[in-house]
PDB file of N, CA and C in Angstrom:
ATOM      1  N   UNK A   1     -10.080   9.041 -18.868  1.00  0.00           N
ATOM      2  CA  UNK A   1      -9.033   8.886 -17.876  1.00  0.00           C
ATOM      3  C   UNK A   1      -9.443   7.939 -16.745  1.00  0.00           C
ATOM      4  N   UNK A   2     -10.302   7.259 -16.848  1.00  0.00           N
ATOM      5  CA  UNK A   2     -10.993   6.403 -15.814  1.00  0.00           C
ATOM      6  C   UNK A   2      -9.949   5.419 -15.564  1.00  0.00           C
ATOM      7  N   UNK A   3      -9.711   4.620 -14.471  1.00  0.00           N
ATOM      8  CA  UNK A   3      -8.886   3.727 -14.210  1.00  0.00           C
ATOM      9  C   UNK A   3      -7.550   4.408 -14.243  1.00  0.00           C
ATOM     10  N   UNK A   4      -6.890   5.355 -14.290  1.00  0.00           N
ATOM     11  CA  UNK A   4      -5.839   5.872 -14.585  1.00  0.00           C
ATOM     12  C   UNK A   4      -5.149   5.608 -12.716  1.00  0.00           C
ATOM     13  N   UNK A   5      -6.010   6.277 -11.884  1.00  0.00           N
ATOM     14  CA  UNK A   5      -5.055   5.927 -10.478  1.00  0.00           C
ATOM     15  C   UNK A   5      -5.247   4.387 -10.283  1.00  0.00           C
ATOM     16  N   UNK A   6      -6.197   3.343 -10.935  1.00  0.00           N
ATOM     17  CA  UNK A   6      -5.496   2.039 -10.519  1.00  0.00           C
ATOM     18  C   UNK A   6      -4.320   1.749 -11.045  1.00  0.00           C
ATOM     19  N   UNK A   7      -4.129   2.410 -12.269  1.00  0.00           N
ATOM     20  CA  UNK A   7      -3.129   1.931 -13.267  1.00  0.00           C
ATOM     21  C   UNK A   7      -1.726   2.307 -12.239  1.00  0.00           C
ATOM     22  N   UNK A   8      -2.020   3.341 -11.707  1.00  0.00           N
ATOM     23  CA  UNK A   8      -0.763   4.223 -10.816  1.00  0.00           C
ATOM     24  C   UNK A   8      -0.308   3.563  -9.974  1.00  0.00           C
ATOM     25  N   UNK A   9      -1.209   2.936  -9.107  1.00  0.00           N
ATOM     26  CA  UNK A   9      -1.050   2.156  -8.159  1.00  0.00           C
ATOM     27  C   UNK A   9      -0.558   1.139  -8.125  1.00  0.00           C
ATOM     28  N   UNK A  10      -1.235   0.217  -9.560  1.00  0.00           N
ATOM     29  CA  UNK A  10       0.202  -1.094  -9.501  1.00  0.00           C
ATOM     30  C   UNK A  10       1.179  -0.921 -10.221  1.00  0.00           C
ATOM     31  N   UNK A  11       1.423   0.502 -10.680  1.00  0.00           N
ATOM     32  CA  UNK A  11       2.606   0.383 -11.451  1.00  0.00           C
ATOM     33  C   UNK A  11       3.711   0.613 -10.059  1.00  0.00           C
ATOM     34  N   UNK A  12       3.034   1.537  -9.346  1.00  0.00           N
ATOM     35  CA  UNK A  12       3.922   1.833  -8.465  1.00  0.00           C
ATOM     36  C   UNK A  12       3.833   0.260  -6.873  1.00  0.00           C
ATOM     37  N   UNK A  13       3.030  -0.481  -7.217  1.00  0.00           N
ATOM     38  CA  UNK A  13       3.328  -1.487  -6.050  1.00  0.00           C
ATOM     39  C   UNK A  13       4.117  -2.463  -7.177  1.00  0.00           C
ATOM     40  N   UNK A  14       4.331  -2.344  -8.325  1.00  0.00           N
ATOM     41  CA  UNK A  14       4.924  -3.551  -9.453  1.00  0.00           C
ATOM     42  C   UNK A  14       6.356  -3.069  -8.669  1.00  0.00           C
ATOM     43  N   UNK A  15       6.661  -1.606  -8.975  1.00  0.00           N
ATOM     44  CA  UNK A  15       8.226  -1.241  -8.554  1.00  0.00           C
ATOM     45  C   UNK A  15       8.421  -1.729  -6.961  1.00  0.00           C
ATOM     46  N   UNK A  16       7.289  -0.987  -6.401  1.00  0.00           N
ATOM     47  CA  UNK A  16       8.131  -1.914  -4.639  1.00  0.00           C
ATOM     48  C   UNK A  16       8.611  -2.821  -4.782  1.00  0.00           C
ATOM     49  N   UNK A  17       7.672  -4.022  -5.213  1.00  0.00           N
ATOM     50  CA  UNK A  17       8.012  -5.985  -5.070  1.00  0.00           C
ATOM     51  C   UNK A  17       9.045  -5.223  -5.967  1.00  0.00           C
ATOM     52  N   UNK A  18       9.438  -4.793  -7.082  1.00  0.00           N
ATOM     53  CA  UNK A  18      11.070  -4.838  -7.866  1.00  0.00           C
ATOM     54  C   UNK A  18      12.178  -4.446  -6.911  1.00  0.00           C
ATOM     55  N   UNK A  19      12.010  -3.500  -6.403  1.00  0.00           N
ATOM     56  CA  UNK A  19      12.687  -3.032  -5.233  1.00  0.00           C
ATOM     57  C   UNK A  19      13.123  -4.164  -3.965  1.00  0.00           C
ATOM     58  N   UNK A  20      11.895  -4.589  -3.528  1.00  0.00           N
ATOM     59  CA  UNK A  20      12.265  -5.542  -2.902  1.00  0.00           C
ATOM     60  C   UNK A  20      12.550  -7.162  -2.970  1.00  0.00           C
ATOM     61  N   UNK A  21      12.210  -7.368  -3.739  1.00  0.00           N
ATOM     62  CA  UNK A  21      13.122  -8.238  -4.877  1.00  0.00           C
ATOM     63  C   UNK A  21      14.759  -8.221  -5.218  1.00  0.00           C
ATOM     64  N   UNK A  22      15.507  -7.394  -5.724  1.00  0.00           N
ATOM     65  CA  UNK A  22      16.137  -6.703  -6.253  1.00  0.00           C
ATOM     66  C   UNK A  22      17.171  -6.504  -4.494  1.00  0.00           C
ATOM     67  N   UNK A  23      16.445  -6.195  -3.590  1.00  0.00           N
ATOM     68  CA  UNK A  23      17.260  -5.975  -2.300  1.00  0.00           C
ATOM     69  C   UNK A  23      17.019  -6.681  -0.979  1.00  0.00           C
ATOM     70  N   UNK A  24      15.987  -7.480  -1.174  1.00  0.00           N
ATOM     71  CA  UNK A  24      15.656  -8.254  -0.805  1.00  0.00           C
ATOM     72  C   UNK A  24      15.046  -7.491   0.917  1.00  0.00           C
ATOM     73  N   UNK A  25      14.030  -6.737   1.077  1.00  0.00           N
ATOM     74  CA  UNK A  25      14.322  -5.878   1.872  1.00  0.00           C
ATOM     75  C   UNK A  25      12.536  -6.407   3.212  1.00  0.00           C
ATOM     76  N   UNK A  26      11.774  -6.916   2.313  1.00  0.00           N
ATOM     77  CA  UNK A  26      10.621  -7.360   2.714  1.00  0.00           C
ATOM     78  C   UNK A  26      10.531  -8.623   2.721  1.00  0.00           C
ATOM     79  N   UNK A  27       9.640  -8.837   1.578  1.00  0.00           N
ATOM     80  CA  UNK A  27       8.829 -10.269   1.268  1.00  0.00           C
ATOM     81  C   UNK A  27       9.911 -10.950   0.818  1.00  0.00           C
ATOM     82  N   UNK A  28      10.678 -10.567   0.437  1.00  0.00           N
ATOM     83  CA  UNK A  28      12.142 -11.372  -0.072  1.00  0.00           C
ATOM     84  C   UNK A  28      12.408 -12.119   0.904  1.00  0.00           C
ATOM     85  N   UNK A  29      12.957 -11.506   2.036  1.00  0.00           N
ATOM     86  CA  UNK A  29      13.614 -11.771   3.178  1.00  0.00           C
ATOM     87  C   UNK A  29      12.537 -12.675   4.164  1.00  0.00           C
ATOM     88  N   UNK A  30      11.242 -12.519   4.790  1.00  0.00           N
ATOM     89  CA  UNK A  30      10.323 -13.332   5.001  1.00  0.00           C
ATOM     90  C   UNK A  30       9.193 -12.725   4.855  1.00  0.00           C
ATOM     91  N   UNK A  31       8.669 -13.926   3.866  1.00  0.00           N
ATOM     92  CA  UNK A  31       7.317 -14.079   3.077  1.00  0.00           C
ATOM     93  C   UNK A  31       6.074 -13.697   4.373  1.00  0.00           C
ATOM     94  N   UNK A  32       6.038 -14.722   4.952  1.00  0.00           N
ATOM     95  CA  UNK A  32       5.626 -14.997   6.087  1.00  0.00           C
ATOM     96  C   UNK A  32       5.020 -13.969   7.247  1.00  0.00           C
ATOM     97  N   UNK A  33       6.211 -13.376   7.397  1.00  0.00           N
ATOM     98  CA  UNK A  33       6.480 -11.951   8.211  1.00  0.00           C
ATOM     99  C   UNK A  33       6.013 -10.962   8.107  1.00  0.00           C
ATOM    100  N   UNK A  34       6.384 -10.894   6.457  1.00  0.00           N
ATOM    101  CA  UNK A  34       5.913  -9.780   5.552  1.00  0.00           C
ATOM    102  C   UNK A  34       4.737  -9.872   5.301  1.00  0.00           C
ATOM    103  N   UNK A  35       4.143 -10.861   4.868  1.00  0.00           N
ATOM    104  CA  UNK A  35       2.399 -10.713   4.768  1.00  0.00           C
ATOM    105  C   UNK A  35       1.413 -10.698   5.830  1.00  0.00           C
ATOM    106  N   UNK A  36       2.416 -11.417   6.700  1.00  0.00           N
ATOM    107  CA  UNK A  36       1.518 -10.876   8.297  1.00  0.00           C
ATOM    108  C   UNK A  36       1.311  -9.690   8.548  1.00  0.00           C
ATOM    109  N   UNK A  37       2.410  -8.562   8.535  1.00  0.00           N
ATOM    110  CA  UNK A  37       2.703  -6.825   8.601  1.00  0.00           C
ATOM    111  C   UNK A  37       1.939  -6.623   7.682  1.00  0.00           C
ATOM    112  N   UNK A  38       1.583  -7.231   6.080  1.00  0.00           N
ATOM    113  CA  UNK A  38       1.033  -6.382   4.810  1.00  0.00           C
ATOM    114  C   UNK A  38      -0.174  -6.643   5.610  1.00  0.00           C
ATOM    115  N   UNK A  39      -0.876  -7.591   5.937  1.00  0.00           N
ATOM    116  CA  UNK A  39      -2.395  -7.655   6.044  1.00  0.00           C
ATOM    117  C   UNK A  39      -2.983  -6.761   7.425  1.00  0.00           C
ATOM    118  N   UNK A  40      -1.908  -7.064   8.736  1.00  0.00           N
ATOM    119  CA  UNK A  40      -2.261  -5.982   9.769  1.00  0.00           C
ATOM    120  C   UNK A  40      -2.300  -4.426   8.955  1.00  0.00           C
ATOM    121  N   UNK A  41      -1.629  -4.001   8.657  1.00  0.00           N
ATOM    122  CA  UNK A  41      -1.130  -2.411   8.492  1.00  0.00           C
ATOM    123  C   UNK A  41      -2.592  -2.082   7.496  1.00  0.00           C
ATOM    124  N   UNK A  42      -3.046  -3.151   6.711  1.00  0.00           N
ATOM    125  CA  UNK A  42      -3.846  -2.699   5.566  1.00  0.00           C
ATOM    126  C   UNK A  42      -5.341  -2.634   6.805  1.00  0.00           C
ATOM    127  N   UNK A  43      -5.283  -3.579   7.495  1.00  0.00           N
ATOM    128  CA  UNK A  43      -6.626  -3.702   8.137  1.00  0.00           C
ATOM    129  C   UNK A  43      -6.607  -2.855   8.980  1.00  0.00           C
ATOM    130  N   UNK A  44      -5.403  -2.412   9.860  1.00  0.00           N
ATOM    131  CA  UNK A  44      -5.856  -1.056  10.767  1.00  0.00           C
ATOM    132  C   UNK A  44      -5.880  -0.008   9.539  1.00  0.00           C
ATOM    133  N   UNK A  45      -5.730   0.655   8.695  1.00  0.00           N
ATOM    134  CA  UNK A  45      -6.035   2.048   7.906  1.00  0.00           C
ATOM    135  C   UNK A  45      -7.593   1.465   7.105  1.00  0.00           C
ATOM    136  N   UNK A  46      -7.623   0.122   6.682  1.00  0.00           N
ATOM    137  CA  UNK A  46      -8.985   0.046   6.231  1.00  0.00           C
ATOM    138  C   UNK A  46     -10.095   0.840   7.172  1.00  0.00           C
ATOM    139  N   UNK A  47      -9.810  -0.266   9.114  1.00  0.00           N
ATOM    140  CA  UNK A  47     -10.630   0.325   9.869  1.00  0.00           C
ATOM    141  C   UNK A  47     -10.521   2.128  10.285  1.00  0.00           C
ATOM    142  N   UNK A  48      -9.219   2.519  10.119  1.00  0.00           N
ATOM    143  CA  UNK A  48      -9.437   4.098  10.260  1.00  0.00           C
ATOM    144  C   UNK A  48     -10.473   4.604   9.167  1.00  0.00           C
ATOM    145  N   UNK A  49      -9.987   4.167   8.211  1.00  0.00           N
ATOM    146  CA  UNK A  49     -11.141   4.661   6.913  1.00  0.00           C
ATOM    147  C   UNK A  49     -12.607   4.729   7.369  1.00  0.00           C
ATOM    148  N   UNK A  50     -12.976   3.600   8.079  1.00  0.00           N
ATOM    149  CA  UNK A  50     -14.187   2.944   7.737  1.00  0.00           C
ATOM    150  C   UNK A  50     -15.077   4.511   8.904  1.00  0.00           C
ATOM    151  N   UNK A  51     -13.655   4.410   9.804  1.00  0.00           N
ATOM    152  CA  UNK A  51     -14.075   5.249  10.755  1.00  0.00           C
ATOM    153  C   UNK A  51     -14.411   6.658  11.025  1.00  0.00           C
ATOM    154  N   UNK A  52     -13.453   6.745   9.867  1.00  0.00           N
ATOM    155  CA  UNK A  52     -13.329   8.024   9.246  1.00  0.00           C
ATOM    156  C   UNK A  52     -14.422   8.249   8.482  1.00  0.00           C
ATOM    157  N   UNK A  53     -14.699   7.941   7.971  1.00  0.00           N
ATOM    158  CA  UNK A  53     -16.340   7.556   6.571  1.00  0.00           C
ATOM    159  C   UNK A  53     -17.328   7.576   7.480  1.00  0.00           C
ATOM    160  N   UNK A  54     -17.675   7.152   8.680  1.00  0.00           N
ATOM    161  CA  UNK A  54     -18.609   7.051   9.738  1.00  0.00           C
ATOM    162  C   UNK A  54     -19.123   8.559  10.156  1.00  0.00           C
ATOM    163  N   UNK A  55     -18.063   8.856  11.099  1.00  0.00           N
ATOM    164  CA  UNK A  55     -17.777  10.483  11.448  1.00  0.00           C
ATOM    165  C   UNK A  55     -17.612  11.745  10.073  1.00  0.00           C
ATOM    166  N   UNK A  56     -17.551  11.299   9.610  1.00  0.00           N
ATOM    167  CA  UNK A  56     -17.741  12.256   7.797  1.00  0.00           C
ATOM    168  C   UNK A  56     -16.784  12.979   7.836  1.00  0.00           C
ATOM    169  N   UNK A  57     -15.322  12.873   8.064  1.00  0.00           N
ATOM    170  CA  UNK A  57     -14.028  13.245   8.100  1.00  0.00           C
ATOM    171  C   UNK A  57     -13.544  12.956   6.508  1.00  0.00           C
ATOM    172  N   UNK A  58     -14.008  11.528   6.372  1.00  0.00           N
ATOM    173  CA  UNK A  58     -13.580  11.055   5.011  1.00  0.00           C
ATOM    174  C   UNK A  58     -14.578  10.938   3.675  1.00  0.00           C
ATOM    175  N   UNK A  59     -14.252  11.359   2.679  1.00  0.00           N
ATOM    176  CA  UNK A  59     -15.059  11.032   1.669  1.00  0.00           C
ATOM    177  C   UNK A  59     -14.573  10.352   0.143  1.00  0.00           C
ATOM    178  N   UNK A  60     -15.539  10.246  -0.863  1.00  0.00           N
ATOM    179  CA  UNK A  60     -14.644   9.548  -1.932  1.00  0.00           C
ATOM    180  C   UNK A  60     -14.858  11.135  -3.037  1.00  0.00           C
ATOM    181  N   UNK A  61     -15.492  11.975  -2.788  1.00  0.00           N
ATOM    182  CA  UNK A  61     -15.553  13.211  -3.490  1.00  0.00           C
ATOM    183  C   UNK A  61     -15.829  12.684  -5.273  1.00  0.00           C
ATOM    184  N   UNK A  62     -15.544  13.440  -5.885  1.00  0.00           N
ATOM    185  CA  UNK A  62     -15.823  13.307  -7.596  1.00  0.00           C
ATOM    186  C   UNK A  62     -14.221  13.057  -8.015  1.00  0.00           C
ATOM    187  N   UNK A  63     -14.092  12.292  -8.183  1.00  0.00           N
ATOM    188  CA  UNK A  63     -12.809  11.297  -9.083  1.00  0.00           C
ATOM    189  C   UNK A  63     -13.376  10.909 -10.269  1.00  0.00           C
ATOM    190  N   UNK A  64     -12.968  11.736 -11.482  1.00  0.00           N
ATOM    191  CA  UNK A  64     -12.435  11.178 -12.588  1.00  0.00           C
ATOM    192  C   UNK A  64     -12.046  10.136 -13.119  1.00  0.00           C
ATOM    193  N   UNK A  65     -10.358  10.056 -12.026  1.00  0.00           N
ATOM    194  CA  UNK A  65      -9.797   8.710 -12.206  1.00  0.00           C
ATOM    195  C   UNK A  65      -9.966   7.596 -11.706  1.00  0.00           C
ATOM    196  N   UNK A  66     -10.913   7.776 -10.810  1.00  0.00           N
ATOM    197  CA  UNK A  66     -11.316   6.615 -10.107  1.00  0.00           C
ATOM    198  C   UNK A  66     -12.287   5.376 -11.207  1.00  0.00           C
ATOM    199  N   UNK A  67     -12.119   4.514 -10.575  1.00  0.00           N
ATOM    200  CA  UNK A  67     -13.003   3.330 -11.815  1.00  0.00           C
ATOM    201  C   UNK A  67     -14.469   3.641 -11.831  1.00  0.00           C
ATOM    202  N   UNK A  68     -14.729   3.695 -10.287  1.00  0.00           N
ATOM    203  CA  UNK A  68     -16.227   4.339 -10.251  1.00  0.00           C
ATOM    204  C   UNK A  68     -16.558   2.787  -9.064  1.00  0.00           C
ATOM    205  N   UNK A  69     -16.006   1.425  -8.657  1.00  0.00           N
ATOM    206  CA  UNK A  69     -16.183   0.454  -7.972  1.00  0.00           C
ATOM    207  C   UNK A  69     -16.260   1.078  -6.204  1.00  0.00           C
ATOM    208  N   UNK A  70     -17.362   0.443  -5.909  1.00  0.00           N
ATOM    209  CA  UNK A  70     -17.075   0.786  -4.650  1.00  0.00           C
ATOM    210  C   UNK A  70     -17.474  -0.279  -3.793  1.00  0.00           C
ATOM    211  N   UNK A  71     -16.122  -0.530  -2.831  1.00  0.00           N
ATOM    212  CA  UNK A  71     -16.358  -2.016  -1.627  1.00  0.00           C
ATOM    213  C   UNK A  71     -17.606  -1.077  -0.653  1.00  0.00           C
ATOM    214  N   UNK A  72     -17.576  -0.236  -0.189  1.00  0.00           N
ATOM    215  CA  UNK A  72     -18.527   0.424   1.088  1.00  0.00           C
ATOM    216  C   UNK A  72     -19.022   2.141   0.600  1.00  0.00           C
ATOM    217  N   UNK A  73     -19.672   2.174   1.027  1.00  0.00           N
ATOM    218  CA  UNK A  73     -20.432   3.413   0.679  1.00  0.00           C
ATOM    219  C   UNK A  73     -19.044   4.305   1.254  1.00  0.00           C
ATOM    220  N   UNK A  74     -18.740   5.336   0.045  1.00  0.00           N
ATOM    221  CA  UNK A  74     -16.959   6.273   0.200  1.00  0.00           C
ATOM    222  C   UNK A  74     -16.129   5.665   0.393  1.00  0.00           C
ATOM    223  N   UNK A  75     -16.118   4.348  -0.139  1.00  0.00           N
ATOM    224  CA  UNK A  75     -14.635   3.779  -0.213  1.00  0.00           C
ATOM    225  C   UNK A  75     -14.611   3.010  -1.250  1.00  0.00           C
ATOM    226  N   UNK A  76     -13.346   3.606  -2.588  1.00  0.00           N
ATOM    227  CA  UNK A  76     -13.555   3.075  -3.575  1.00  0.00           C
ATOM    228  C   UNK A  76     -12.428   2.145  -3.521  1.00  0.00           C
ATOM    229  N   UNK A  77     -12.393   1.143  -4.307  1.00  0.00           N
ATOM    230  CA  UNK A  77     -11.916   0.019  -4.732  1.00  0.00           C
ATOM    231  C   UNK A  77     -10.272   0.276  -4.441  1.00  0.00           C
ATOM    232  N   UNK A  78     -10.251   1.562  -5.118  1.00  0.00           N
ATOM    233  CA  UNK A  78      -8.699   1.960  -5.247  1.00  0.00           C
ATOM    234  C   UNK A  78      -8.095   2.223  -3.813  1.00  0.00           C
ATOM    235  N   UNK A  79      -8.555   2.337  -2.732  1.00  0.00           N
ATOM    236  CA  UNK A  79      -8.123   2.403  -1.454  1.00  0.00           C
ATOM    237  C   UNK A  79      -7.453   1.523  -1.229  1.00  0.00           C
ATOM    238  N   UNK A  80      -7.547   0.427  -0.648  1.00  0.00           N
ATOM    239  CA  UNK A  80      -6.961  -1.268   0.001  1.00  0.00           C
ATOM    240  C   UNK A  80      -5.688  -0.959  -1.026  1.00  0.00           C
ATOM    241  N   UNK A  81      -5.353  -0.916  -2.298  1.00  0.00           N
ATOM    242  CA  UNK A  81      -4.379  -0.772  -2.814  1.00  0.00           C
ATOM    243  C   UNK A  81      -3.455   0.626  -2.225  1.00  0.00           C
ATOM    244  N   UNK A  82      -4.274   1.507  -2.488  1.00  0.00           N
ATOM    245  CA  UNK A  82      -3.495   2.128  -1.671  1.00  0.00           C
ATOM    246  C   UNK A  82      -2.721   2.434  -0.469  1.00  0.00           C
ATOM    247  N   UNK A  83      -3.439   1.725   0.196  1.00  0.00           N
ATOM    248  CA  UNK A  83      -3.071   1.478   1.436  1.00  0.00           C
ATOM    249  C   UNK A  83      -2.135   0.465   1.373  1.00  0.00           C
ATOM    250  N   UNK A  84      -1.801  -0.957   0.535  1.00  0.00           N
ATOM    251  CA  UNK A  84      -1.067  -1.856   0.290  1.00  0.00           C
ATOM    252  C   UNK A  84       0.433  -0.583  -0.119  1.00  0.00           C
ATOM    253  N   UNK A  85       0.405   0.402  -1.079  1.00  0.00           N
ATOM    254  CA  UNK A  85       1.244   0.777  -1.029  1.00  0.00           C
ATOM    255  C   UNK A  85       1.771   1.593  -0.277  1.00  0.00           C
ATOM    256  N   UNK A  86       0.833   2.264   0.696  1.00  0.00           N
ATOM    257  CA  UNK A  86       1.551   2.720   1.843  1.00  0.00           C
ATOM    258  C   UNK A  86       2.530   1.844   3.164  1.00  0.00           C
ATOM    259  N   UNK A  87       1.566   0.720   2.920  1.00  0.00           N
ATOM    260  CA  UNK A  87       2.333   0.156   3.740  1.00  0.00           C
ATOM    261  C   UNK A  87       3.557  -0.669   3.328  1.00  0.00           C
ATOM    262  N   UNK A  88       3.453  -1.077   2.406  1.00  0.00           N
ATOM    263  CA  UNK A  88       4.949  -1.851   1.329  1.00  0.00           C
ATOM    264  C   UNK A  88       5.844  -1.342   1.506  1.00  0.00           C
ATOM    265  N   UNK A  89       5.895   0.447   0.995  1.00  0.00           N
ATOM    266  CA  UNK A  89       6.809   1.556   1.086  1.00  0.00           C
ATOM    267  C   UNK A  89       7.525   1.649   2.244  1.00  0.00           C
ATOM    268  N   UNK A  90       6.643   1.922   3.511  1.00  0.00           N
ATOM    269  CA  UNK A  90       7.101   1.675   4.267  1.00  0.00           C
ATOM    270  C   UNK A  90       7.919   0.478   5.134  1.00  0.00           C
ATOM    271  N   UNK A  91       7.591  -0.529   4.514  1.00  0.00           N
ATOM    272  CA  UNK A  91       8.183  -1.530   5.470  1.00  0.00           C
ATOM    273  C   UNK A  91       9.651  -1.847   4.167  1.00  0.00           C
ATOM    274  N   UNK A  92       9.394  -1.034   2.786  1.00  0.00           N
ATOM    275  CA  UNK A  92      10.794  -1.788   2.203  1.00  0.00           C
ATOM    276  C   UNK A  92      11.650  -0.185   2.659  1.00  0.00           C
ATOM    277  N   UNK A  93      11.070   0.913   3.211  1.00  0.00           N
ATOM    278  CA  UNK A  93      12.184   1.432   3.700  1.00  0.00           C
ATOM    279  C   UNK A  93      12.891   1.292   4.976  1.00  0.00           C
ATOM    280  N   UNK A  94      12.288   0.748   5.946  1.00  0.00           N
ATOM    281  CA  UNK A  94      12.319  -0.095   6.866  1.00  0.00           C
ATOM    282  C   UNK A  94      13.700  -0.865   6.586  1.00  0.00           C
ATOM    283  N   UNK A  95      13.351  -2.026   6.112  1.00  0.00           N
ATOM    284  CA  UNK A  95      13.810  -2.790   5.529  1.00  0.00           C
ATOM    285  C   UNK A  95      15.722  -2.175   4.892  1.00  0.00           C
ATOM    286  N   UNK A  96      15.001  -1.398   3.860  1.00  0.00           N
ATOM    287  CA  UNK A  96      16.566  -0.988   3.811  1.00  0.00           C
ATOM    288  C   UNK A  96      17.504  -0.093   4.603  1.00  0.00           C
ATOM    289  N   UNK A  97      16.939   0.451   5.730  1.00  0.00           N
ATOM    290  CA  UNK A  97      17.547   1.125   6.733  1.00  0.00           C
ATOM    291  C   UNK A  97      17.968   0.149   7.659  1.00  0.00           C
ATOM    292  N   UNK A  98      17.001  -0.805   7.799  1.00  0.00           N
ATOM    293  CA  UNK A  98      17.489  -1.871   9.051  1.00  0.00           C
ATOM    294  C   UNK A  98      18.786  -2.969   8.411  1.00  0.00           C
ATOM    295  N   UNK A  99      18.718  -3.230   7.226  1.00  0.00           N
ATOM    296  CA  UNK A  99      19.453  -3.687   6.283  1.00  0.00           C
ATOM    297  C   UNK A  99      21.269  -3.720   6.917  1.00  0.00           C
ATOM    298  N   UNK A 100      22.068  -4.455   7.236  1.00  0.00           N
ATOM    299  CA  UNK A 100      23.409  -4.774   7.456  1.00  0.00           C
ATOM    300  C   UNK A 100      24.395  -3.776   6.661  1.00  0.00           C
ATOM    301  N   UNK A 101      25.059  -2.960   7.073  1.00  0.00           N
ATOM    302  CA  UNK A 101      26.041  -2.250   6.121  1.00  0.00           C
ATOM    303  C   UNK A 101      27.355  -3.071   5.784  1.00  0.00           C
ATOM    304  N   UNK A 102      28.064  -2.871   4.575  1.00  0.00           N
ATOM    305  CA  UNK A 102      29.010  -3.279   3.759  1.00  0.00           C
ATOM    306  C   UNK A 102      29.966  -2.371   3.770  1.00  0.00           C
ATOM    307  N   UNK A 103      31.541  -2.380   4.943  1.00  0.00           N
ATOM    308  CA  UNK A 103      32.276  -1.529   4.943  1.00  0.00           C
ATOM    309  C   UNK A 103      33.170  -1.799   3.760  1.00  0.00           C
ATOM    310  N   UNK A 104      33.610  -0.814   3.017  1.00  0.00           N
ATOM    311  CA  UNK A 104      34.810  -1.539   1.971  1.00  0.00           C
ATOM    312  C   UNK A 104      35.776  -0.547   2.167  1.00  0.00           C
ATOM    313  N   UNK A 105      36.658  -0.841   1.804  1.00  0.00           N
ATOM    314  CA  UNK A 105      38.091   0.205   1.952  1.00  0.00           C
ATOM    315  C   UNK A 105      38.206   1.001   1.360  1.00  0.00           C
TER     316      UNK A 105
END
């Protein structure tokens, strides 16, 4: 089962970009904008992590599914993605809440 939560992870960041694609709710709308927000949001929770991992709040524990890669001592590979999809999620719900409504009769 190794690799199984990377597999999770881009299946589920493949659907955001479809999502936002599809509604145009992020990166659709500006590229630019949007990767400015993707790279802040990822780098402040990287640094909570890091901080968190410091103070021993955080750990990478025994994962199975994990690949076994690790960028920093308790922080495996699969994080930064994760965090990419926390923050995606959030900004394409964002996105479709802030989104223009369509009155029809």
């Amino acid at each position: 089962m190794t690799g199984l939560y990377l597999a999770a992870l881009l299946v589920s960041l493949t659907g955001m970009a479809v999502l936002d694609a599809r509604f145009r709710l992020f990166f659709a709308r500006a590229p630019l904008r949007a990767g400015i927000v993707m790279a802040v949001g990822i780098a402040f929770f990287l640094v909570w992590d890091v901080v968190g991992i410091g103070a021993g709040v955080f750990f990478r524990g025994d994962g199975d599914l994990l690949i076994g890669v690790q960028l920093a001592p308790e922080l495996p590979l699969e994080e930064p993605l994760f965090l990419a999809l926390l923050v995606y999620s959030t900004m394409n719900l964002y996105g479709w809440f802030a989104r223009p409504r369509v009155e029809r009769p």
